[in-house]
N, C-alpha and C. Protein backbone atom coordinates (compact mmCIF):
# COMPACT_ATOMS: atom_id res chain seq x y z
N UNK A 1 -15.03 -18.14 59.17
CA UNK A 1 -14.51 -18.51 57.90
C UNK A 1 -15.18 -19.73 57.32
N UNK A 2 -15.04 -21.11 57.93
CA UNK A 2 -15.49 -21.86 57.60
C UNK A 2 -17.22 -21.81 57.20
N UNK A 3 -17.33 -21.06 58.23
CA UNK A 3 -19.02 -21.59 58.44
C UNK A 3 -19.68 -20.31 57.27
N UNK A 4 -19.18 -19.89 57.17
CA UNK A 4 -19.93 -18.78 55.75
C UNK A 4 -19.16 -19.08 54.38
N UNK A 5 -17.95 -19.80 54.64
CA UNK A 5 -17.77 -21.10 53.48
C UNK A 5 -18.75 -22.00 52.90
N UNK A 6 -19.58 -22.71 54.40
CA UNK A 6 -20.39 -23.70 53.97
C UNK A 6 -21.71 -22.85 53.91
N UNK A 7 -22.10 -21.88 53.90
CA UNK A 7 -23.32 -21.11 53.99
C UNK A 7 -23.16 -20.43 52.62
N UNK A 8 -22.25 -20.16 51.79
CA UNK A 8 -22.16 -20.00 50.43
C UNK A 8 -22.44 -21.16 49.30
N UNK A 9 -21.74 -22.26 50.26
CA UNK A 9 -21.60 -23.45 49.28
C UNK A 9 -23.23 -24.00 49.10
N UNK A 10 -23.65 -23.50 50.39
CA UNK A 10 -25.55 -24.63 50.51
C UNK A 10 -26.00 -23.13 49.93
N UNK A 11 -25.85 -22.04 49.74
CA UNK A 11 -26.92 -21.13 48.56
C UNK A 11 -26.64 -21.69 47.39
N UNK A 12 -25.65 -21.60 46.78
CA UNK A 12 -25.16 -21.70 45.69
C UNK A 12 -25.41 -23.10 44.97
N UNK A 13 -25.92 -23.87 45.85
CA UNK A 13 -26.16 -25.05 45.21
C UNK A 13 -27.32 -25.77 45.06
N UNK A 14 -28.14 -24.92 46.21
CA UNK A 14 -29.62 -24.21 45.47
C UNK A 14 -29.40 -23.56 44.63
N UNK A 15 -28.95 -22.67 44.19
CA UNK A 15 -29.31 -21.70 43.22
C UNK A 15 -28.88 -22.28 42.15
N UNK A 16 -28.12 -23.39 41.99
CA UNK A 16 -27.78 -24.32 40.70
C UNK A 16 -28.03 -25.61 40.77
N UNK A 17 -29.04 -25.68 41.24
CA UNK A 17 -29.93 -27.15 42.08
C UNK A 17 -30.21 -27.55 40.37
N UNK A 18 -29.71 -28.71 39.62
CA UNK A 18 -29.53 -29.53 38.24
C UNK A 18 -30.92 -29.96 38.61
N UNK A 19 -31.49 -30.66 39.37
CA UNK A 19 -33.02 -31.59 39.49
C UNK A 19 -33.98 -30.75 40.06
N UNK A 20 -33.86 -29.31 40.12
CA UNK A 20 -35.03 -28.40 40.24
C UNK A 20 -34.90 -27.38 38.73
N UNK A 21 -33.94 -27.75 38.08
CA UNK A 21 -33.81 -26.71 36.94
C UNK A 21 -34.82 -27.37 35.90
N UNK A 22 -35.29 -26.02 35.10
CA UNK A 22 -36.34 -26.14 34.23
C UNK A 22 -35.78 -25.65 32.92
N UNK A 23 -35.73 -26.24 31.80
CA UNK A 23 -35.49 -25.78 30.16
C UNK A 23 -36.50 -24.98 30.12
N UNK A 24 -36.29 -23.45 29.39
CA UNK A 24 -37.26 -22.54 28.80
C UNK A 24 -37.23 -22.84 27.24
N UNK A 25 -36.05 -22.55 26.90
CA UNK A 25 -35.77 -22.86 25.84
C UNK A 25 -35.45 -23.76 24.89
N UNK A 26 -35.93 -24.73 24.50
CA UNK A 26 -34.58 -25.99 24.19
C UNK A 26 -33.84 -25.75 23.10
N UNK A 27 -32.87 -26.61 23.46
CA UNK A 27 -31.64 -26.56 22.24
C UNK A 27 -31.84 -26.89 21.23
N UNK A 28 -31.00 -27.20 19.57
CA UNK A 28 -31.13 -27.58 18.29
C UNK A 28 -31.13 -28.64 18.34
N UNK A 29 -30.27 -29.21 19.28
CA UNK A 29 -30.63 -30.93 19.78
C UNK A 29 -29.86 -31.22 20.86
N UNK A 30 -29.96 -32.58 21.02
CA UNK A 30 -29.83 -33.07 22.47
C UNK A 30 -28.63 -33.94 23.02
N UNK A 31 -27.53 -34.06 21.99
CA UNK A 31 -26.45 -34.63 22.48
C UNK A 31 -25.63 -33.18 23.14
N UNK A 32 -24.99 -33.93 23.77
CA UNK A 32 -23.60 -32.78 24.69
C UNK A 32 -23.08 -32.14 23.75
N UNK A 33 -23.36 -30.38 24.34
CA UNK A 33 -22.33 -29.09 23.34
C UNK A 33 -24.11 -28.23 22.45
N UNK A 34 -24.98 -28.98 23.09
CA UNK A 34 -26.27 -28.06 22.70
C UNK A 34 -26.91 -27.68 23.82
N UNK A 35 -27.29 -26.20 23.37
CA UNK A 35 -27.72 -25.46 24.59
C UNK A 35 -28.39 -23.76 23.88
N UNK A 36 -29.32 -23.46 24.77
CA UNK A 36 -29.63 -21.78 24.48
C UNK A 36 -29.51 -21.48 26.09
N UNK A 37 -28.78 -20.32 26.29
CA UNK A 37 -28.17 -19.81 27.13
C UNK A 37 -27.27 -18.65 26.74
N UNK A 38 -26.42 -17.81 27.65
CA UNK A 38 -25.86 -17.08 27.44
C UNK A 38 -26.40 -15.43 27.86
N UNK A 39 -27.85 -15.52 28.03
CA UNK A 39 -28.49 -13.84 27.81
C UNK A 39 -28.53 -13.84 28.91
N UNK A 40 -29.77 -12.64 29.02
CA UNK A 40 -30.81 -12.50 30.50
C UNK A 40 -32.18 -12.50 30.18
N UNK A 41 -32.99 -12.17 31.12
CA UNK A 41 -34.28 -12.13 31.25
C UNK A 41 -35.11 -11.10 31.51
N UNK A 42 -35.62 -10.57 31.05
CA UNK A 42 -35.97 -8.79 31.10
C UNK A 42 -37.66 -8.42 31.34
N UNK A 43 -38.54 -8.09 32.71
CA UNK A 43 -39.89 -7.99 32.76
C UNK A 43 -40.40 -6.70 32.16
N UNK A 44 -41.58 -7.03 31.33
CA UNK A 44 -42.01 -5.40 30.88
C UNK A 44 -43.56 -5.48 31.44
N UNK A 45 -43.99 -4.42 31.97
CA UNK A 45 -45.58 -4.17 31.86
C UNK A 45 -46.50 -4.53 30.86
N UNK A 46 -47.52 -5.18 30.72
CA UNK A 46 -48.14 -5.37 29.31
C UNK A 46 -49.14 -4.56 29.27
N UNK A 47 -50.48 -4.89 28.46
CA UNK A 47 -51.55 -4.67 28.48
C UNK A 47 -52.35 -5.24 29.36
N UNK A 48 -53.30 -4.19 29.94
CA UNK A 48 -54.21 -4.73 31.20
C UNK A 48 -53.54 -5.52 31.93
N UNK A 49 -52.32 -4.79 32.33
CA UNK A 49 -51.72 -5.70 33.60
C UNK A 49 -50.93 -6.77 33.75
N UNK A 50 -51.09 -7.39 32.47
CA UNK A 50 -50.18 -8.67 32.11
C UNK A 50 -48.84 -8.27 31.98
N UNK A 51 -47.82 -8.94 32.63
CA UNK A 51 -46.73 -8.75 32.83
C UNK A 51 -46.22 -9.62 31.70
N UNK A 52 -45.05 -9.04 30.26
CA UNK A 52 -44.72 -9.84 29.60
C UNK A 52 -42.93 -9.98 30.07
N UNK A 53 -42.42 -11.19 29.93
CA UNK A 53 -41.58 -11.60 29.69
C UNK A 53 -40.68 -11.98 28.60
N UNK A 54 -39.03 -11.03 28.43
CA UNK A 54 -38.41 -11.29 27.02
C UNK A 54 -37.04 -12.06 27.88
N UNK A 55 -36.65 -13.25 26.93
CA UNK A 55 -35.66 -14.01 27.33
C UNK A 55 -34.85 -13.76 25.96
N UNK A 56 -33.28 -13.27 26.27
CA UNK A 56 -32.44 -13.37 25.17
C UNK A 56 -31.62 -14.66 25.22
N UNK A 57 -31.07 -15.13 24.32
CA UNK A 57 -29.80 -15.90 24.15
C UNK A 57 -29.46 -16.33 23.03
N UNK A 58 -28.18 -17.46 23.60
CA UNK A 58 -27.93 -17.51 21.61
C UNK A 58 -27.97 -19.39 22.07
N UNK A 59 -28.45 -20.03 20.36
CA UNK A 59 -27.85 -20.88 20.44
C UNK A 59 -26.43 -21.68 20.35
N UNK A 60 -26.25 -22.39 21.31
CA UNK A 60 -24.80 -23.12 20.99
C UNK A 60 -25.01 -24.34 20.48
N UNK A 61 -24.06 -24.47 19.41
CA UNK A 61 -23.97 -26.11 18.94
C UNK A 61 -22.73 -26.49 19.01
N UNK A 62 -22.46 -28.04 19.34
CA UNK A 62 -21.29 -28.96 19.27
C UNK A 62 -19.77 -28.03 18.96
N UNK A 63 -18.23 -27.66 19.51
CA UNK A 63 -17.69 -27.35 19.03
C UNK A 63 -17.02 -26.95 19.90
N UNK A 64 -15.67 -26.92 19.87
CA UNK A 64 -14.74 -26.74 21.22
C UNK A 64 -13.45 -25.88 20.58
N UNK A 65 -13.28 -24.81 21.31
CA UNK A 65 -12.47 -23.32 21.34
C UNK A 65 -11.10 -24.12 21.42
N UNK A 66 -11.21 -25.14 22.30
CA UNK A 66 -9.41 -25.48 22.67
C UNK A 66 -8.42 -25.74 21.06
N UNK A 67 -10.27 -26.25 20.17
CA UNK A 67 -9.33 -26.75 19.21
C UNK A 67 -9.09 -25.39 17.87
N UNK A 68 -10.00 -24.32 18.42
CA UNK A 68 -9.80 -23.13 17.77
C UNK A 68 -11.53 -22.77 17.31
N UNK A 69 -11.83 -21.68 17.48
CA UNK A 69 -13.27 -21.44 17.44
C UNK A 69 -14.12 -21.62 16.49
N UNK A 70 -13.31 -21.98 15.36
CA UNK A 70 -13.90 -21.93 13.91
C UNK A 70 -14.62 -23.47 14.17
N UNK A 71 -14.06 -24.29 14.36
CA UNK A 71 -14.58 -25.93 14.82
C UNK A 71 -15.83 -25.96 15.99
N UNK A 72 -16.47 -26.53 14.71
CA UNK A 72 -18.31 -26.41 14.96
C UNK A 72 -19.00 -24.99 14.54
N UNK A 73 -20.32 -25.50 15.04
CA UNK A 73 -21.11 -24.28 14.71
C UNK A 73 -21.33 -23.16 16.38
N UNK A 74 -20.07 -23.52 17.01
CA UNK A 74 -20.39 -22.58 18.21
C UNK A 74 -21.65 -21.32 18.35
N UNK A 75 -22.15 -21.12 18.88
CA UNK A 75 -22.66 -19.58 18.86
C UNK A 75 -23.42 -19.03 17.78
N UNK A 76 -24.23 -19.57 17.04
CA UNK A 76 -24.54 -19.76 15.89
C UNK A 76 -25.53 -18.87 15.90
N UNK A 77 -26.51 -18.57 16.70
CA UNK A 77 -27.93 -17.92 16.77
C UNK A 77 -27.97 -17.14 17.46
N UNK A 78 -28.25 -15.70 17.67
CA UNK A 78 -28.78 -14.90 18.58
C UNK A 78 -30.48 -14.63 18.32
N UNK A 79 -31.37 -15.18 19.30
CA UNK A 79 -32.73 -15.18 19.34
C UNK A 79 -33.24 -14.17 20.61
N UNK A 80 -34.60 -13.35 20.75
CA UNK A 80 -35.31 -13.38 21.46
C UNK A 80 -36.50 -13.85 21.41
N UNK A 81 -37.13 -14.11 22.58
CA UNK A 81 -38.51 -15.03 22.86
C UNK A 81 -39.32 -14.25 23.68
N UNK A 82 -40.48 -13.94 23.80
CA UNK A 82 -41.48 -13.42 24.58
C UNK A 82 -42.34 -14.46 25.25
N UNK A 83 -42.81 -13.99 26.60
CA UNK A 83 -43.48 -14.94 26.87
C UNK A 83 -44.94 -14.10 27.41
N UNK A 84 -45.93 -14.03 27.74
CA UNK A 84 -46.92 -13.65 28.15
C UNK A 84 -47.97 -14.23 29.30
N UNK A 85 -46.97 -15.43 29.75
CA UNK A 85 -48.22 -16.41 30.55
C UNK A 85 -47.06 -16.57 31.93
N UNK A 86 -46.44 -15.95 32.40
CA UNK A 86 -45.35 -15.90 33.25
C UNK A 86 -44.99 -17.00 33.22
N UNK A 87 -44.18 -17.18 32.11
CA UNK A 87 -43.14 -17.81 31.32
C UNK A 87 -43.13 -19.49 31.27
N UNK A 88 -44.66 -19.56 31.05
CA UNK A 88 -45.02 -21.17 30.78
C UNK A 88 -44.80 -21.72 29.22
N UNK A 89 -44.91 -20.24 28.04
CA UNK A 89 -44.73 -20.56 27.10
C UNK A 89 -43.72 -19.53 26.17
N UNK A 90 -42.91 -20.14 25.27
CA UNK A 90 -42.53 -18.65 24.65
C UNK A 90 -42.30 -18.98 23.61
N UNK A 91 -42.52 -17.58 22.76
CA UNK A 91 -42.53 -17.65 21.39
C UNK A 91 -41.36 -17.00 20.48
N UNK A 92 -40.57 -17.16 19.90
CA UNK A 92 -39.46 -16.78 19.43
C UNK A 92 -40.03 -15.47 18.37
N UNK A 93 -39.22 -14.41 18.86
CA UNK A 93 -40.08 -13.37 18.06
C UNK A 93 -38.92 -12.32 16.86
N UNK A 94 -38.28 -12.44 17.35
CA UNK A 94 -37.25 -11.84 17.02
C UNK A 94 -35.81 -13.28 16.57
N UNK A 95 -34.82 -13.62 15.78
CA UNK A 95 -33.38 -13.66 15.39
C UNK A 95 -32.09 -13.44 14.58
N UNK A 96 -31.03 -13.60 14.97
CA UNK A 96 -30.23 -13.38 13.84
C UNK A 96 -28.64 -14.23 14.27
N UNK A 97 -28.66 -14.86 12.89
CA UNK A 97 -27.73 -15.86 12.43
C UNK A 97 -25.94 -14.96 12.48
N UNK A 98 -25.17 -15.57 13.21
CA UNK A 98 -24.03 -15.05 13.11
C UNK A 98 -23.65 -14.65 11.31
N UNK A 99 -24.15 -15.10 10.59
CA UNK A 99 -24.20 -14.60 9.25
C UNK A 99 -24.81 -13.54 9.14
N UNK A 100 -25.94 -13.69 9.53
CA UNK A 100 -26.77 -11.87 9.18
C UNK A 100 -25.87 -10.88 10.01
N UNK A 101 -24.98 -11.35 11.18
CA UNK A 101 -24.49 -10.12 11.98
C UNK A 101 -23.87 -9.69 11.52
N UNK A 102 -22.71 -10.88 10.42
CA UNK A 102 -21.72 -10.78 10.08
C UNK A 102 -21.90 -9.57 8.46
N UNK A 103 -22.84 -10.08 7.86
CA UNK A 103 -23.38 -9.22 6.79
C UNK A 103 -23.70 -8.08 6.58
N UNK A 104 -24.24 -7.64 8.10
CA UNK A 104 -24.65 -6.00 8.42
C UNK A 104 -23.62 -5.61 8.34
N UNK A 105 -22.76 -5.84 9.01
CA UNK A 105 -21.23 -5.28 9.56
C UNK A 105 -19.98 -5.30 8.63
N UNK A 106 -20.24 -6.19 8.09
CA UNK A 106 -18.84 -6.36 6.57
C UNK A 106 -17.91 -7.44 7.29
N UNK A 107 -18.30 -7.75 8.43
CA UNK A 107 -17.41 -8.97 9.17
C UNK A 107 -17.76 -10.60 9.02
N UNK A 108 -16.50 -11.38 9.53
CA UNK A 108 -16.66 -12.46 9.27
C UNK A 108 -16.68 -12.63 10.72
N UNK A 109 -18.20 -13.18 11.28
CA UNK A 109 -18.68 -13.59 13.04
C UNK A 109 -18.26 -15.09 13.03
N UNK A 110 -17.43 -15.07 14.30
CA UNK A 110 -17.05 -16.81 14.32
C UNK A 110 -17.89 -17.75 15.33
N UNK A 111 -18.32 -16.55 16.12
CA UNK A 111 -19.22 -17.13 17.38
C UNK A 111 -19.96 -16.16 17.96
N UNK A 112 -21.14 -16.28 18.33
CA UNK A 112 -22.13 -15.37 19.04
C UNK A 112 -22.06 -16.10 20.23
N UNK A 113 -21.16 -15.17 21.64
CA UNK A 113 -20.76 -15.94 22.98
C UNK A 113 -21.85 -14.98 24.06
N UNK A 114 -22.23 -14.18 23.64
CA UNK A 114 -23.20 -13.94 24.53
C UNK A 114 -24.32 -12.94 24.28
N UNK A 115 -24.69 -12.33 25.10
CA UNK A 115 -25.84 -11.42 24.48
C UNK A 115 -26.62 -10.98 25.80
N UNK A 116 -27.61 -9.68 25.73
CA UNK A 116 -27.78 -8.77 26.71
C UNK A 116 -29.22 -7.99 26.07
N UNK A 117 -30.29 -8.22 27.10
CA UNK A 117 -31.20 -6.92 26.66
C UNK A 117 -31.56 -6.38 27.55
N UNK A 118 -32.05 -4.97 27.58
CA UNK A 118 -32.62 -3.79 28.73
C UNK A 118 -32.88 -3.10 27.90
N UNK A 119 -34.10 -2.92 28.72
CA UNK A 119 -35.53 -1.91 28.68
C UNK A 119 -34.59 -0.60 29.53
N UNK A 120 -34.62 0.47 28.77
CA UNK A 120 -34.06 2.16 29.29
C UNK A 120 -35.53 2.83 29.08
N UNK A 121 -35.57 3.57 29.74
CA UNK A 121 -36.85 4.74 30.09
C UNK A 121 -36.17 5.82 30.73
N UNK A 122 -36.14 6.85 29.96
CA UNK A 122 -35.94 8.32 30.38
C UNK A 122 -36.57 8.91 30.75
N UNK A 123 -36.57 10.11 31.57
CA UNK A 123 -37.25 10.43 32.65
C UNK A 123 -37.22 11.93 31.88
N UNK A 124 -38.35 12.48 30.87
CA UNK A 124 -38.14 13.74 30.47
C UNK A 124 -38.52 14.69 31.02
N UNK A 125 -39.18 14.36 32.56
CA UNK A 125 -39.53 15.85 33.58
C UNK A 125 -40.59 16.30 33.16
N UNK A 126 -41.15 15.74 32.27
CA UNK A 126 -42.66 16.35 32.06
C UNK A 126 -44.23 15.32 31.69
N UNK A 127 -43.53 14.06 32.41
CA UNK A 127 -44.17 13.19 32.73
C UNK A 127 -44.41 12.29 31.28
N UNK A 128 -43.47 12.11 29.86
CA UNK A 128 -43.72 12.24 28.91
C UNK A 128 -42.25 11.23 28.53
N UNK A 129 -42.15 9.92 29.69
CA UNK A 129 -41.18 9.37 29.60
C UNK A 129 -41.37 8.34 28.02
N UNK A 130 -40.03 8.23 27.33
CA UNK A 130 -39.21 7.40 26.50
C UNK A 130 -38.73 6.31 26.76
N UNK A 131 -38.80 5.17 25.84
CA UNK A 131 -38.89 3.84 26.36
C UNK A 131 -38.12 3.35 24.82
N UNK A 132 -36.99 2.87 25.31
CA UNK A 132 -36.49 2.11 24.32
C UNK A 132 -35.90 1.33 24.51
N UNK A 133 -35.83 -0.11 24.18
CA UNK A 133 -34.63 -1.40 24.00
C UNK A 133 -33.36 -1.39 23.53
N UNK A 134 -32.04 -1.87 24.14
CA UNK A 134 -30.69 -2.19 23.80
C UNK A 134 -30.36 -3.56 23.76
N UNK A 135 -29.80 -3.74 22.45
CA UNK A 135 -29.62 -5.17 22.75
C UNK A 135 -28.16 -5.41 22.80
N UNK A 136 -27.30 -5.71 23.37
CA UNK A 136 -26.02 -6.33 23.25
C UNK A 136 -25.39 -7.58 22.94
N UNK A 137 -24.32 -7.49 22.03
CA UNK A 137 -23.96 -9.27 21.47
C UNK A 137 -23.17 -9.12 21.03
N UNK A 138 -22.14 -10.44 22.06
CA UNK A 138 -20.66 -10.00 21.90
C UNK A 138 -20.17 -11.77 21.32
């Protein structure tokens, strides 16, 4: 019990080691309550071998739910970024403003809290596979 207690606690704290973590993305700015986060990270095959890299997320700015979600600009951005140099640099290629989501849709978006992409490839049995992107954002 104990001892795979403490054998969870020493992964896990590597795996959220604060003074080995690296910003990919940076935030809109730099006081506390800014951040891009929230997505995943998705590898595709490139050209001649180059492996490209797409990072989703949204930006967060300043703004706290306790006091009701509308307060601040919570969740404000849903962006993707590509990277091509195994992920030394990236370029924002793709976004959309909880306003544009809100505009497509006829809705009023109060916060963009997370977000999701995958690469699907179907397998049509005749060697003549389909390749398309989903993006999710909730």
């Amino acid at each position: 019990g104990r001892e795979i207690g403490s054998n969870v606690e020493a992964l896990l704290g590597e795996m959220m080691n604060q003074s080995k973590a690296k910003i990919l993305i940076p935030a809109l700015g730099t006081s506390s309550g800014y951040w891009f986060g929230g997505g995943n990270i998705v590898e595709e095959e490139g050209e001649n071998g180059i492996k490209n890299l797409y990072i989703v997320g949204r930006y967060r700015n300043p703004g706290d739910s306790r006091t009701g979600v509308t307060a601040g600009e919570r969740g404000l951005e849903c962006a993707i970024f590509k990277s091509s140099d195994q992920g030394q640099s990236w370029n924002k290629i793709i976004s959309w403003t909880k306003q544009d989501i809100g505009n497509a849709l006829g809705l009023k978006i109060v916060s963009i809290e997370g977000t999701l992409l995958n690469k699907v490839t179907l397998n049509n049995n005749n060697n003549n596979d389909s390749t398309y992107w989903e993006l999710y954002i909730s």
